[in-house]
N, C-alpha and C. Protein backbone atom coordinates (compact mmCIF):
# COMPACT_ATOMS: atom_id res chain seq x y z
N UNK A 1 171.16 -78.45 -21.58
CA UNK A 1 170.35 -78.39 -20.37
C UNK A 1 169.47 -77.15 -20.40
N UNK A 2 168.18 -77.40 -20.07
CA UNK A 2 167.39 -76.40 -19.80
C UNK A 2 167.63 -75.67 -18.28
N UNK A 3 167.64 -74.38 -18.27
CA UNK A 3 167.68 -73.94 -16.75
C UNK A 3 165.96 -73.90 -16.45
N UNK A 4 165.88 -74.25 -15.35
CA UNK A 4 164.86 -73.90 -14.25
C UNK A 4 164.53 -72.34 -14.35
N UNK A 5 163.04 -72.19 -14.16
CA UNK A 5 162.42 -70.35 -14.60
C UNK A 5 162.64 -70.11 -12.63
N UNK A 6 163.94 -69.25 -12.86
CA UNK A 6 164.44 -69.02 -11.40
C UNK A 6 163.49 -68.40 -10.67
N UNK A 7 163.21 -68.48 -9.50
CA UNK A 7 162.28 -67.88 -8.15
C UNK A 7 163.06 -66.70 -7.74
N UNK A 8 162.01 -65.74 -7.61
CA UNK A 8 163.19 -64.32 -6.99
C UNK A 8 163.69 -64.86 -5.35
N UNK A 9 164.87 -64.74 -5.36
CA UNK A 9 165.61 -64.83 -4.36
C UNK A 9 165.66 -64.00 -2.77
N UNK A 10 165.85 -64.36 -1.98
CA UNK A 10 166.19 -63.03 -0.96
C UNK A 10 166.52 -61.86 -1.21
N UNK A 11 167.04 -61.31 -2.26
CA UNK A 11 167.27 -60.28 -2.72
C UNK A 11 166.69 -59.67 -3.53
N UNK A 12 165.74 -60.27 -4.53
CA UNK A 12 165.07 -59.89 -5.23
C UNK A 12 163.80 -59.59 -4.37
N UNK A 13 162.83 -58.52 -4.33
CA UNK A 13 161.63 -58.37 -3.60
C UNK A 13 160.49 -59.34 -4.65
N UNK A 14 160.00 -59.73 -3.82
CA UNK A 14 158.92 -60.31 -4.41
C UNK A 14 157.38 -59.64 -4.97
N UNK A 15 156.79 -59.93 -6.13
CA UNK A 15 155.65 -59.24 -6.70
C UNK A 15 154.43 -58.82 -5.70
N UNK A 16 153.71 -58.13 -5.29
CA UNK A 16 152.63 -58.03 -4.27
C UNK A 16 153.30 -58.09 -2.90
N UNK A 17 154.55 -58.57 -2.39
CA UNK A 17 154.37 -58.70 -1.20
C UNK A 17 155.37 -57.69 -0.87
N UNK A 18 154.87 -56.79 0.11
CA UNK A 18 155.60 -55.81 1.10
C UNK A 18 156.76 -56.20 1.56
N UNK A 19 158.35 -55.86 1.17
CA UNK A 19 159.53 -55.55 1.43
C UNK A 19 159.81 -55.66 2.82
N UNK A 20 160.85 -56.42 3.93
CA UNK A 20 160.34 -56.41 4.98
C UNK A 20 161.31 -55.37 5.45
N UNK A 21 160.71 -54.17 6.37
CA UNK A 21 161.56 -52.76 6.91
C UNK A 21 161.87 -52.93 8.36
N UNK A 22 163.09 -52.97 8.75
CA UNK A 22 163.19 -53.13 10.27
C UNK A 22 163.68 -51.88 10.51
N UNK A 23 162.68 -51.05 11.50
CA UNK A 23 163.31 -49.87 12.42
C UNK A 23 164.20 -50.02 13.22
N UNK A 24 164.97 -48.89 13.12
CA UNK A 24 166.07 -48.69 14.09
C UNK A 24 165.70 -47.70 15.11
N UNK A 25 164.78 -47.02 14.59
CA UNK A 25 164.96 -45.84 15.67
C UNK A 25 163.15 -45.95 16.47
N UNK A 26 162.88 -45.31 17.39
CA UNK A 26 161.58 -45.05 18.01
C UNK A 26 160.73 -44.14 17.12
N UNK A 27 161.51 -43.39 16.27
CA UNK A 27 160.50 -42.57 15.43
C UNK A 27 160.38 -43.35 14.33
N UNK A 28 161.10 -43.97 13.57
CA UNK A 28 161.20 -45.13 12.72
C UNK A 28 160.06 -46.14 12.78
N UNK A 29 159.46 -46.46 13.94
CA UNK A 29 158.96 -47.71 14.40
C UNK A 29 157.72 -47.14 14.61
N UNK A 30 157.35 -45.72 14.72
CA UNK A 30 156.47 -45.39 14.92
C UNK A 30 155.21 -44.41 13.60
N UNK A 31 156.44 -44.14 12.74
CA UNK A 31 156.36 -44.19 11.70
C UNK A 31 155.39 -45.36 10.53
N UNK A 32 156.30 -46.77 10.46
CA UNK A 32 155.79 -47.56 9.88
C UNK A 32 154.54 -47.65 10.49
N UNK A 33 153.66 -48.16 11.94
CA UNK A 33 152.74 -47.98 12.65
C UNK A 33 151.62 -46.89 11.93
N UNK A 34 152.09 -46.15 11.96
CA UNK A 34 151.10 -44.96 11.30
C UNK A 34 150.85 -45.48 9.95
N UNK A 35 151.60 -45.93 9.36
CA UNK A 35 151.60 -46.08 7.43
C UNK A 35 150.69 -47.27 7.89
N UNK A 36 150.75 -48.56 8.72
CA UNK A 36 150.01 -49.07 8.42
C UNK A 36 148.96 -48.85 8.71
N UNK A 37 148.25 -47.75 9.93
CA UNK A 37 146.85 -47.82 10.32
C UNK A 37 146.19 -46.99 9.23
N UNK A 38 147.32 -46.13 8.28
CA UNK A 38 146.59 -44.92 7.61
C UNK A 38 146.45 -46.01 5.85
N UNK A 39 146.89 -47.09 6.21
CA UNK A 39 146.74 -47.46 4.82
C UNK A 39 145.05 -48.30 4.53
N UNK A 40 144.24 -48.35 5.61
CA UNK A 40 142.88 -48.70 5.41
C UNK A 40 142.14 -47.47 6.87
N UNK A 41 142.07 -46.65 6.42
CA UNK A 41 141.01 -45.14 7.28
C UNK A 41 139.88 -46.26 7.79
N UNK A 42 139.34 -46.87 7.06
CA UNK A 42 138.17 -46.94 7.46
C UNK A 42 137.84 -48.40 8.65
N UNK A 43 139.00 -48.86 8.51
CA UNK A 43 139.12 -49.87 9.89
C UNK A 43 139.41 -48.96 11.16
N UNK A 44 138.53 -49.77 11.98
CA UNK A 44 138.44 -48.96 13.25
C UNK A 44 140.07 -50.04 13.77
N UNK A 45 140.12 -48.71 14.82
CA UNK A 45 141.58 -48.96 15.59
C UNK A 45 140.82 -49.27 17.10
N UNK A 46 141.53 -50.41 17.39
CA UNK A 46 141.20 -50.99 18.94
C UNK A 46 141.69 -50.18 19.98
N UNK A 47 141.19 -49.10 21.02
CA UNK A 47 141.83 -48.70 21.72
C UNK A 47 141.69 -49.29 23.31
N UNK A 48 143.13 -49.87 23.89
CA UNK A 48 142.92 -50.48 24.96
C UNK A 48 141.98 -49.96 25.99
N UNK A 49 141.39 -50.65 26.69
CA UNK A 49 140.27 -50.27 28.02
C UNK A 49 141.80 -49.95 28.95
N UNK A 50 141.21 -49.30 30.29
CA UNK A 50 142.45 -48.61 31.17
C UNK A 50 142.34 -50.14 32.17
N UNK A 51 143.52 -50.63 32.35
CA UNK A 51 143.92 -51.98 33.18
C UNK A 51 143.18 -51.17 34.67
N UNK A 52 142.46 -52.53 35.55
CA UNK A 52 142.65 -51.96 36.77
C UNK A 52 143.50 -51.81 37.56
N UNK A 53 143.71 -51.16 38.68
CA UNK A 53 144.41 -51.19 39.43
C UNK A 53 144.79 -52.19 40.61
N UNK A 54 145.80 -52.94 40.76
CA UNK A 54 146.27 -54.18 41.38
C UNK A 54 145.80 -53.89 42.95
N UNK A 55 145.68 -54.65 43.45
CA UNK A 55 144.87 -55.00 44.37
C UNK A 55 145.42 -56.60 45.18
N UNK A 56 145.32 -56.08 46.72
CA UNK A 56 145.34 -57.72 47.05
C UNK A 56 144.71 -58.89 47.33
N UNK A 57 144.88 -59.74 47.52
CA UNK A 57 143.88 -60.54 47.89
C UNK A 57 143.47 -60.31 48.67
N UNK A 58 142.02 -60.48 49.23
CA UNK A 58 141.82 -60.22 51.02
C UNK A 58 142.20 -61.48 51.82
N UNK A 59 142.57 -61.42 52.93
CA UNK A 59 143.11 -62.19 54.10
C UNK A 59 141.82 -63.40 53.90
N UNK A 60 142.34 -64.62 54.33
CA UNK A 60 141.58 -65.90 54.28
C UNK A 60 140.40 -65.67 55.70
N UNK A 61 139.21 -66.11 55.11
CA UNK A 61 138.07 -65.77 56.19
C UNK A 61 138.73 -66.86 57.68
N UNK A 62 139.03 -68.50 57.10
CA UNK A 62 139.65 -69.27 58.26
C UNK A 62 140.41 -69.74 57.87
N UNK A 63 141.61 -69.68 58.72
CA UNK A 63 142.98 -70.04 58.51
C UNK A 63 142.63 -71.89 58.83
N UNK A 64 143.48 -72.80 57.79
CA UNK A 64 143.09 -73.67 58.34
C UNK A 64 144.43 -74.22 58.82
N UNK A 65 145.63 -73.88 58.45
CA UNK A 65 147.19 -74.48 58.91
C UNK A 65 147.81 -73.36 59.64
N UNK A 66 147.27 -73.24 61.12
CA UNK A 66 147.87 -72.17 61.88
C UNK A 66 149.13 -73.10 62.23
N UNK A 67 150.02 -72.04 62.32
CA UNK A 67 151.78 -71.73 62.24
C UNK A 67 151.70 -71.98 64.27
N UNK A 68 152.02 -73.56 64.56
CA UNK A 68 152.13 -72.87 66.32
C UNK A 68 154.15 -72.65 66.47
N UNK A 69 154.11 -72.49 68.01
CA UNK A 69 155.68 -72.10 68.35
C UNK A 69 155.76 -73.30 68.39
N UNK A 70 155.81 -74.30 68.53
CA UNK A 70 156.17 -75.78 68.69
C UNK A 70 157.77 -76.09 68.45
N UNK A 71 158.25 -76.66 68.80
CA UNK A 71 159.76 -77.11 67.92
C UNK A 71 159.57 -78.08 67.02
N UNK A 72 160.40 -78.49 66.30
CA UNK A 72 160.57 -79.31 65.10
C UNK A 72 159.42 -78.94 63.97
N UNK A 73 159.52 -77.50 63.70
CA UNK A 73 158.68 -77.67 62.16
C UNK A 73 159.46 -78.10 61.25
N UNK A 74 159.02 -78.13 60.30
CA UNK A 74 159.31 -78.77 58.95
C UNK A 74 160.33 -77.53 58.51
N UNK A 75 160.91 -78.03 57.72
CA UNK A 75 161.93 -77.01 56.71
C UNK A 75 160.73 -76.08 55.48
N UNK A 76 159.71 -76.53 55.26
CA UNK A 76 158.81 -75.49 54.50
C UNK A 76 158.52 -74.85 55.39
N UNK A 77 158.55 -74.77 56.67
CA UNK A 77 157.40 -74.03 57.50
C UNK A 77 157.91 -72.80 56.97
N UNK A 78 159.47 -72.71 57.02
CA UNK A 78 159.43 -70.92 57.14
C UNK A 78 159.28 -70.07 56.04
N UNK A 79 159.43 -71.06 54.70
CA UNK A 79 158.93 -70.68 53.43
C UNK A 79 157.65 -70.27 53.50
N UNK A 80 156.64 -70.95 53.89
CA UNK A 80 155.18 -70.71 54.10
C UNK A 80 155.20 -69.44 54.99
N UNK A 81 155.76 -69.43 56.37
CA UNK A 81 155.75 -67.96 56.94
C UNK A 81 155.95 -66.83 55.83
N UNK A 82 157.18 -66.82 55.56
CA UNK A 82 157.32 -66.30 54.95
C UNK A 82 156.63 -65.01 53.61
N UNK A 83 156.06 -66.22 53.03
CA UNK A 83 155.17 -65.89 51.80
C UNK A 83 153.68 -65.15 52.55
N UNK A 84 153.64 -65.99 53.72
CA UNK A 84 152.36 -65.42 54.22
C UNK A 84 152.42 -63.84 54.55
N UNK A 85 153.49 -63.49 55.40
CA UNK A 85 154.25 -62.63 55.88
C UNK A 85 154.62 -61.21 54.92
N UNK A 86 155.00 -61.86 53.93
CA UNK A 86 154.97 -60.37 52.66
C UNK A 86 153.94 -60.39 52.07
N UNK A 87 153.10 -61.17 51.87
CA UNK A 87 151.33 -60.73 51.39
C UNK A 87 150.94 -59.92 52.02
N UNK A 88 150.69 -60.28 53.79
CA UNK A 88 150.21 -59.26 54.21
C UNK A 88 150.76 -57.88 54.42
N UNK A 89 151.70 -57.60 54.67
CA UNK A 89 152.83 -56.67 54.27
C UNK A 89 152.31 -55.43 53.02
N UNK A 90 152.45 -56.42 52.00
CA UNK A 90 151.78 -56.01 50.89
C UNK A 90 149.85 -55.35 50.79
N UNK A 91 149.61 -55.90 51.40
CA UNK A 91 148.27 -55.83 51.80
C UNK A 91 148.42 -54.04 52.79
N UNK A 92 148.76 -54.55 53.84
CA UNK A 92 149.26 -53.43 54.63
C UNK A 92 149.87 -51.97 53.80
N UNK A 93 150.61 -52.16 52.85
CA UNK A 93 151.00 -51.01 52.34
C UNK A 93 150.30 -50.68 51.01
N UNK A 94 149.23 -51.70 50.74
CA UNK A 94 148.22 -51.25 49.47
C UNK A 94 146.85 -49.97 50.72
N UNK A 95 147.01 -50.94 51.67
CA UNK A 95 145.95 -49.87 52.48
C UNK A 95 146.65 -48.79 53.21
N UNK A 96 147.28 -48.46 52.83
CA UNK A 96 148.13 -46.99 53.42
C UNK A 96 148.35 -46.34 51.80
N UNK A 97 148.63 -46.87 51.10
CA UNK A 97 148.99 -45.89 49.59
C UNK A 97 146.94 -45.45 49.28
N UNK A 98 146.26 -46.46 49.66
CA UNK A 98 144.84 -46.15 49.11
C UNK A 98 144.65 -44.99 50.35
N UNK A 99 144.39 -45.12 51.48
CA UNK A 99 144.28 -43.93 52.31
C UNK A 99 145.09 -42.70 52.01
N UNK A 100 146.53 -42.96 51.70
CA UNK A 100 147.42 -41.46 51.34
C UNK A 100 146.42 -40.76 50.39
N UNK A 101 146.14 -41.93 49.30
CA UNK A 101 145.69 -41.33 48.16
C UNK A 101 143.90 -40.60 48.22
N UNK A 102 143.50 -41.21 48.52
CA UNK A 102 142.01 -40.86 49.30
C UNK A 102 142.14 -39.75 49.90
N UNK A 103 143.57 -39.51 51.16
CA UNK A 103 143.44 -37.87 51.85
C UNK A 103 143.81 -37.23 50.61
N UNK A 104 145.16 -37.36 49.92
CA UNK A 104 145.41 -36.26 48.41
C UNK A 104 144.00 -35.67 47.80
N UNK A 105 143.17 -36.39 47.51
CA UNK A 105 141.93 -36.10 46.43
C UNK A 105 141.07 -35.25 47.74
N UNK A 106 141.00 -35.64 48.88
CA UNK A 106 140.15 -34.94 49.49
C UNK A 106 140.45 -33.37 49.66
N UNK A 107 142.33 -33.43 50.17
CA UNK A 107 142.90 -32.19 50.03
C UNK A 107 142.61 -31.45 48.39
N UNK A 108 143.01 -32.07 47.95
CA UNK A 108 142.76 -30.92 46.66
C UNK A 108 141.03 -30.49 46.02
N UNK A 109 140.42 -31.62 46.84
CA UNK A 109 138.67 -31.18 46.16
C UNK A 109 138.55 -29.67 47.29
N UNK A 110 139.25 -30.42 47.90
CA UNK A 110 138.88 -28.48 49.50
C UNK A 110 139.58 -27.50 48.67
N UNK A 111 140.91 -27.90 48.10
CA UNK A 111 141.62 -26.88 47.42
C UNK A 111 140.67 -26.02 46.51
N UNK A 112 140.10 -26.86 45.56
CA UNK A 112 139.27 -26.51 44.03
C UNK A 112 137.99 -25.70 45.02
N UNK A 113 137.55 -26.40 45.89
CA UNK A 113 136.26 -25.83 46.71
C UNK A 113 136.82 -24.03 46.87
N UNK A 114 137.91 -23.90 47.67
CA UNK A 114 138.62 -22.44 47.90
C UNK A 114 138.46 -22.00 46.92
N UNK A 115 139.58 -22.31 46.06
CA UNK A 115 139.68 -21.56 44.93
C UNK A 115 138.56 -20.99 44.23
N UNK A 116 137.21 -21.84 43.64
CA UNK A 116 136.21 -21.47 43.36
C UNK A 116 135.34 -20.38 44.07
N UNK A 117 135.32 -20.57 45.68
CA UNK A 117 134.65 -19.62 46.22
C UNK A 117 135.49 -17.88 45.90
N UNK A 118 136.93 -18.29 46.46
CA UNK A 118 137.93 -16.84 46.38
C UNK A 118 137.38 -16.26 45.18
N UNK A 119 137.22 -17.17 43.70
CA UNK A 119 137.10 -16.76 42.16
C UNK A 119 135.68 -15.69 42.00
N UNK A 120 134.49 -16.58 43.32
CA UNK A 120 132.94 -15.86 42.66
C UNK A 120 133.17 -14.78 43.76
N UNK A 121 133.96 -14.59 45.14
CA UNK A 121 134.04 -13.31 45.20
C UNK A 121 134.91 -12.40 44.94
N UNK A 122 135.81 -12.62 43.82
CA UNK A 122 136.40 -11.38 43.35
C UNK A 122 135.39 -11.31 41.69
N UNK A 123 134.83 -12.03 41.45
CA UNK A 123 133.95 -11.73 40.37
C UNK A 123 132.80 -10.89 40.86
N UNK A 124 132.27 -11.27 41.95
CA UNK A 124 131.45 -10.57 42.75
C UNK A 124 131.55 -9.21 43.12
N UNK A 125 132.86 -9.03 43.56
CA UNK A 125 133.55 -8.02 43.73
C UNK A 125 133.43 -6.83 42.49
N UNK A 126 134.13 -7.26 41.06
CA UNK A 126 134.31 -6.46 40.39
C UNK A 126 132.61 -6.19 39.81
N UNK A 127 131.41 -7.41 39.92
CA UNK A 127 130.44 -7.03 39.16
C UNK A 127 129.96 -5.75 39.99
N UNK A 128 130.25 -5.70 41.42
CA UNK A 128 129.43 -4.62 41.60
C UNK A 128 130.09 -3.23 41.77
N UNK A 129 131.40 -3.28 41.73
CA UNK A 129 132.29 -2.12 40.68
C UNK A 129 131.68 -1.72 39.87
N UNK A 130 131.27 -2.75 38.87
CA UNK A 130 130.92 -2.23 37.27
C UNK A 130 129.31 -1.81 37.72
N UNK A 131 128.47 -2.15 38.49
CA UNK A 131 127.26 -1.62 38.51
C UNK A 131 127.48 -0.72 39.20
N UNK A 132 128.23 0.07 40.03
CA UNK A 132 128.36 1.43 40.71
C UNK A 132 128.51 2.50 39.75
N UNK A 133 129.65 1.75 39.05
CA UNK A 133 130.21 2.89 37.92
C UNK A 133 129.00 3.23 36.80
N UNK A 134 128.52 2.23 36.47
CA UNK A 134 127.39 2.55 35.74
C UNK A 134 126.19 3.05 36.29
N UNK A 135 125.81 3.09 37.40
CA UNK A 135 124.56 4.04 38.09
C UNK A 135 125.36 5.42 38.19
N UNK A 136 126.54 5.64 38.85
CA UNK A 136 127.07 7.04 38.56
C UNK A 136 126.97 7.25 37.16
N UNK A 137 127.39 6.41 35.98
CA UNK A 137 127.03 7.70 34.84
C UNK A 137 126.12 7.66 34.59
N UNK A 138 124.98 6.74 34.43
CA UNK A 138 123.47 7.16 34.89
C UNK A 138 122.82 8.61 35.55
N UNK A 139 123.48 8.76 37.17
CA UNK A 139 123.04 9.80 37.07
C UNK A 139 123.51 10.71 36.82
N UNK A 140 124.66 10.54 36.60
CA UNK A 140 125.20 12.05 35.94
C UNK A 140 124.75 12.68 34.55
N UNK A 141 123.96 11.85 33.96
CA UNK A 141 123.23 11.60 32.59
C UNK A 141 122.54 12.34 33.20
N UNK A 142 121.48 12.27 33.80
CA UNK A 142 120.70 12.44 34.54
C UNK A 142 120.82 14.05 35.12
N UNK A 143 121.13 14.17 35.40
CA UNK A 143 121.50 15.69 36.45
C UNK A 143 122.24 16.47 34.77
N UNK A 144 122.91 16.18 34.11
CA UNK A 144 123.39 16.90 32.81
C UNK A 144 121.82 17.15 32.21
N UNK A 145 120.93 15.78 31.96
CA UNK A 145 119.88 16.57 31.11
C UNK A 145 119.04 17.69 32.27
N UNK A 146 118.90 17.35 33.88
CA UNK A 146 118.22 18.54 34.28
C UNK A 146 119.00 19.57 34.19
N UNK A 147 120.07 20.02 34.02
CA UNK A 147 120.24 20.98 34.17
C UNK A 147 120.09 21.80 33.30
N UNK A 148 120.14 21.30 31.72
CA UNK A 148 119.54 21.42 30.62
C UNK A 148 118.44 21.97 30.37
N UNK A 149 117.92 21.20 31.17
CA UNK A 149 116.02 21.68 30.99
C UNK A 149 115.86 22.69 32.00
N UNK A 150 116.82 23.07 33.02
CA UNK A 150 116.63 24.30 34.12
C UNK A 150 117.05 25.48 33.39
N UNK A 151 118.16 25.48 32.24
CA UNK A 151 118.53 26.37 32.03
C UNK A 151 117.72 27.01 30.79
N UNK A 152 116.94 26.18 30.26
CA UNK A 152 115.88 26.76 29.15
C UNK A 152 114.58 27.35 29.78
């Protein structure tokens, strides 16, 4: 019997094709990642756009299945309340986190506003330190050479 020209096996790695490496660790995984983006430089790398920020729906311009007190609703009715009920909810506390957040930025642009002014008058401050000090040795320059020239 002739044997068959055997195929490399699971165990044997195969010619050209990359060995398959499973990370264990986060540096491991982040590792291979790098080897592969650094193994062609010259492909550009996709960097994600920033997701927007979630948002709710706005409230329906006309309601067309208003909810009355009536007796005998249906067994969905209160499912439908319901759902209606934590949307707006939701809605309600997207427009209180956007206002919190709106006063934060306003507070801290007043903050940066302070700070900046306090900064140009103690810069202010010291520039005209340094121009005092320098007109005094000015004239003391000054009064050294007259006296110079008084005493000749």
């Amino acid at each position: 019997k002739m044997a068959a020209p055997s195929a490399p096996g699971p165990s044997q790695p195969r010619e050209g094709l990359p060995t398959l490496f499973i990370p264990r660790t986060a540096a491991e995984e982040q590792r291979v990642r790098l080897e592969r983006l650094m193994r062609n430089p010259e492909k550009t790398v996709p960097i994600p756009e920033k997701l927007n920020e979630w948002a709710p729906r706005p409230p329906p311009e006309f309601v067309r299945d208003v909810m009355g007190s009536s007796a005998g609703a249906g067994s969905g009715e209160f499912h439908v309340y319901r759902h209606l009920r934590r949307r707006e909810y939701q809605r309600q506390d997207f427009m209180d986190a956007m206002a919190e957040k709106q006063k934060l930025d306003e507070e801290f642009q007043k903050k940066l506003e302070r700070n900046k002014m306090i900064a140009e008058e103690q810069t202010a401050k010291r520039r005209r330190k340094r121009q005092k000090l320098k007109e005094k040795k000015l004239q003391a320059k000054k009064n050294k050479l007259e006296q110079k020239k008084q005493e000749k």
